[in-house]
C-alpha atoms as a PDB file:
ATOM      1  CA  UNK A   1      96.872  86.954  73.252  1.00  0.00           C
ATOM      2  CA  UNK A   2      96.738  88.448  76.578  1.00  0.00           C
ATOM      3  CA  UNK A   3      93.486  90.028  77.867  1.00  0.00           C
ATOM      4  CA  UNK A   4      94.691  93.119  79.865  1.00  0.00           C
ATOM      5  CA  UNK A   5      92.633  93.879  82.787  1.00  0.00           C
ATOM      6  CA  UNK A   6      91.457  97.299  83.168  1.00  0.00           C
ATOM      7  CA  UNK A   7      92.190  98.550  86.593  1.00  0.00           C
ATOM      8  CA  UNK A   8      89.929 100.991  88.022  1.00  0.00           C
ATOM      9  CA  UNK A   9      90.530 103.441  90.959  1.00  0.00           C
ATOM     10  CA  UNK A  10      88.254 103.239  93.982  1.00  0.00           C
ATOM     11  CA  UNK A  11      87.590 106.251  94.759  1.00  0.00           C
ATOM     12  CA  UNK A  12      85.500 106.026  98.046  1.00  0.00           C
ATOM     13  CA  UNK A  13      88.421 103.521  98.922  1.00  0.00           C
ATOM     14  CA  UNK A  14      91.474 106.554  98.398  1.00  0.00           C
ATOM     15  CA  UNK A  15      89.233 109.049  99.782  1.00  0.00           C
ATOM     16  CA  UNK A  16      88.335 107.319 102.894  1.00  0.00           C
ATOM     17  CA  UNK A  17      91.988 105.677 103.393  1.00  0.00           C
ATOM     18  CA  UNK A  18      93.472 109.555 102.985  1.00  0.00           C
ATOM     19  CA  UNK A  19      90.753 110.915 105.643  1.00  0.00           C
ATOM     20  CA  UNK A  20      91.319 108.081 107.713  1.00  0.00           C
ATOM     21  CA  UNK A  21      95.431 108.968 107.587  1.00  0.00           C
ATOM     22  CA  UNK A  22      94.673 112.928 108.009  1.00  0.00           C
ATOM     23  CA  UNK A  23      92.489 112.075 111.187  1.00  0.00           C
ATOM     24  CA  UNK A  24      95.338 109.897 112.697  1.00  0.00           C
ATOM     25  CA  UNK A  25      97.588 112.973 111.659  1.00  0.00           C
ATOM     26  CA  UNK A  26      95.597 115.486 113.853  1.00  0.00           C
ATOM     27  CA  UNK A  27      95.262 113.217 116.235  1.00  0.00           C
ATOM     28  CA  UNK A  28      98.595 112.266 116.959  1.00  0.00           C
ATOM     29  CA  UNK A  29      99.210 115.787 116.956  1.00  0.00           C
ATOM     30  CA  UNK A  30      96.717 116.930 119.394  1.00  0.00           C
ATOM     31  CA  UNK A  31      98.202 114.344 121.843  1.00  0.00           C
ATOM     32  CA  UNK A  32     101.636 115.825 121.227  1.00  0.00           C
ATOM     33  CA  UNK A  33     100.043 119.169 122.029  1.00  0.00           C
ATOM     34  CA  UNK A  34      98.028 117.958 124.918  1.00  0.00           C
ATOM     35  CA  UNK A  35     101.868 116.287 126.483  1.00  0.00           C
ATOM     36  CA  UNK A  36     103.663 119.321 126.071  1.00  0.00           C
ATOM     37  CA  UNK A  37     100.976 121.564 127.775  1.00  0.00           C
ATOM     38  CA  UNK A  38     101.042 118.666 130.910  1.00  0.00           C
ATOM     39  CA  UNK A  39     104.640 118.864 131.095  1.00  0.00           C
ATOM     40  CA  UNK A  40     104.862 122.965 131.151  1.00  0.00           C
ATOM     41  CA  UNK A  41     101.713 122.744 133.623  1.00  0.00           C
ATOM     42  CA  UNK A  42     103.775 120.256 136.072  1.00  0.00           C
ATOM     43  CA  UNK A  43     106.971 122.534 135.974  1.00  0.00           C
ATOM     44  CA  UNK A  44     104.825 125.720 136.574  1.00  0.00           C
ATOM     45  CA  UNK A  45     103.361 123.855 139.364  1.00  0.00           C
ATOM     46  CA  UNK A  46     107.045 123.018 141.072  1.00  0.00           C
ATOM     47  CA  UNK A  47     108.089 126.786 140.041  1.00  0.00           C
ATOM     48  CA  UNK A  48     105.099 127.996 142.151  1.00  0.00           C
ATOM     49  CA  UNK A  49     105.944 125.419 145.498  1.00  0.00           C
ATOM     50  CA  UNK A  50     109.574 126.755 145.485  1.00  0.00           C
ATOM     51  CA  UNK A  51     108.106 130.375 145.158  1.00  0.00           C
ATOM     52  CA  UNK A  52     106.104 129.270 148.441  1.00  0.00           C
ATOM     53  CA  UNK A  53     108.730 127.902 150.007  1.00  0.00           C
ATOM     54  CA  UNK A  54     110.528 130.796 149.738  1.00  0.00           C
ATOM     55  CA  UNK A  55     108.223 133.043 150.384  1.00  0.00           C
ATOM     56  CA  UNK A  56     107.447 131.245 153.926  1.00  0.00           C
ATOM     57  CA  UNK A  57     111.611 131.379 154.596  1.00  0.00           C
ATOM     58  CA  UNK A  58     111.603 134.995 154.153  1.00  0.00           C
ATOM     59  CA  UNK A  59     108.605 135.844 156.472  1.00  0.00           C
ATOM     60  CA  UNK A  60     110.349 133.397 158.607  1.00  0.00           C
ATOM     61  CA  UNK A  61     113.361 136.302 158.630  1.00  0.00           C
ATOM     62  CA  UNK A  62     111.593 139.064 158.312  1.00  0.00           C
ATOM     63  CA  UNK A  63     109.804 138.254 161.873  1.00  0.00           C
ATOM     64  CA  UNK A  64     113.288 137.255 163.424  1.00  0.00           C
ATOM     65  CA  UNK A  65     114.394 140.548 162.449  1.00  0.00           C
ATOM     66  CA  UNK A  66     112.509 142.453 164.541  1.00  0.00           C
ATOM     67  CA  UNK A  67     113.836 140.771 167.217  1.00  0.00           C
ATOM     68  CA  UNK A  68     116.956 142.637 168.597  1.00  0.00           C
ATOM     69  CA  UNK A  69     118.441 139.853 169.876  1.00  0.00           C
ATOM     70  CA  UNK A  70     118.795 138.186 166.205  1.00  0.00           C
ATOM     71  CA  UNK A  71     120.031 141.597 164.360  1.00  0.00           C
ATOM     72  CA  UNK A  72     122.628 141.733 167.413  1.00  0.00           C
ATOM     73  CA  UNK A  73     123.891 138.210 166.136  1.00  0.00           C
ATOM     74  CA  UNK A  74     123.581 138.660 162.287  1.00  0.00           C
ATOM     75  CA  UNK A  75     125.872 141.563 163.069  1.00  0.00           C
ATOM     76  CA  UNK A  76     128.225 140.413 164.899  1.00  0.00           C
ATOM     77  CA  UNK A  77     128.151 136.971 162.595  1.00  0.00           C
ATOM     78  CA  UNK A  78     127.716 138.819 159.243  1.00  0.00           C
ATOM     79  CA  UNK A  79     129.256 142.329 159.630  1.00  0.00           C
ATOM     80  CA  UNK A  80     132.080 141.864 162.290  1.00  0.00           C
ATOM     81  CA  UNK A  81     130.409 144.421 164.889  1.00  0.00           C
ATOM     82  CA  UNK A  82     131.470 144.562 168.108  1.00  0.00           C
ATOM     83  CA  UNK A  83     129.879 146.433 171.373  1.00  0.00           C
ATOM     84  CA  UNK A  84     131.537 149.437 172.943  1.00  0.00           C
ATOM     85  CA  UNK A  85     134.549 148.409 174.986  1.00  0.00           C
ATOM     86  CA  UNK A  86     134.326 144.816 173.451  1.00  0.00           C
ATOM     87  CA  UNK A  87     137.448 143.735 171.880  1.00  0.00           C
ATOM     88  CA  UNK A  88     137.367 142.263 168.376  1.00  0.00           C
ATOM     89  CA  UNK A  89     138.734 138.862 168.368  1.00  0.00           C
ATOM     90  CA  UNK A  90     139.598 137.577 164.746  1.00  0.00           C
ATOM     91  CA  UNK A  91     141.516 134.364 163.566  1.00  0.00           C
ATOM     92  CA  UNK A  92     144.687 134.749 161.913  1.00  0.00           C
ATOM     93  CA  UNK A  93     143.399 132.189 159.271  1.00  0.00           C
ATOM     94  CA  UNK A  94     140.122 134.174 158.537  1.00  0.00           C
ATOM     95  CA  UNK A  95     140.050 137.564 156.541  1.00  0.00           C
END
């Protein structure tokens, strides 16, 4: 006859294994968190360098127009004005 060996559970063995896998769980998942958060920080950081970038562009304008010189030439460029007793001179291939 075969003696059958009584297996016991170790239960400072299941409870430390299952605290051990729930602490790589969070942890894993804090990193995951910690990623995402760098990733939206770096693309909120290249949002805000275009916004300067822009914003320096447009006070760039805004000071060039309030020199007449520059609204003559945007006008003339842009809107197709002409001075008094100028003629208009447009190319046939141009609208």
């Amino acid at each position: 006859m075969q003696t059958r060996r009584k297996y016991r559970v170790n239960w400072f063995r299941v409870i430390t294994i299952s605290l051990s896998c729930y602490f790589i769980y969070l942890t894993i998942g804090q990193q995951y968190q910690l990623n995402a958060i760098g990733n939206e920080t770096q693309a909120i950081q290249l949002q805000q360098e275009q916004a300067k970038q822009m914003n320096v562009t447009l006070k760039a304008e805004r000071d060039a127009l309030n020199d007449p010189r520059y609204v003559e030439k945007v006008a003339r460029a842009e809107l197709g004005l002409v001075k008094p007793g100028e003629t208009p001179y447009i190319e046939a291939g141009k609208k």
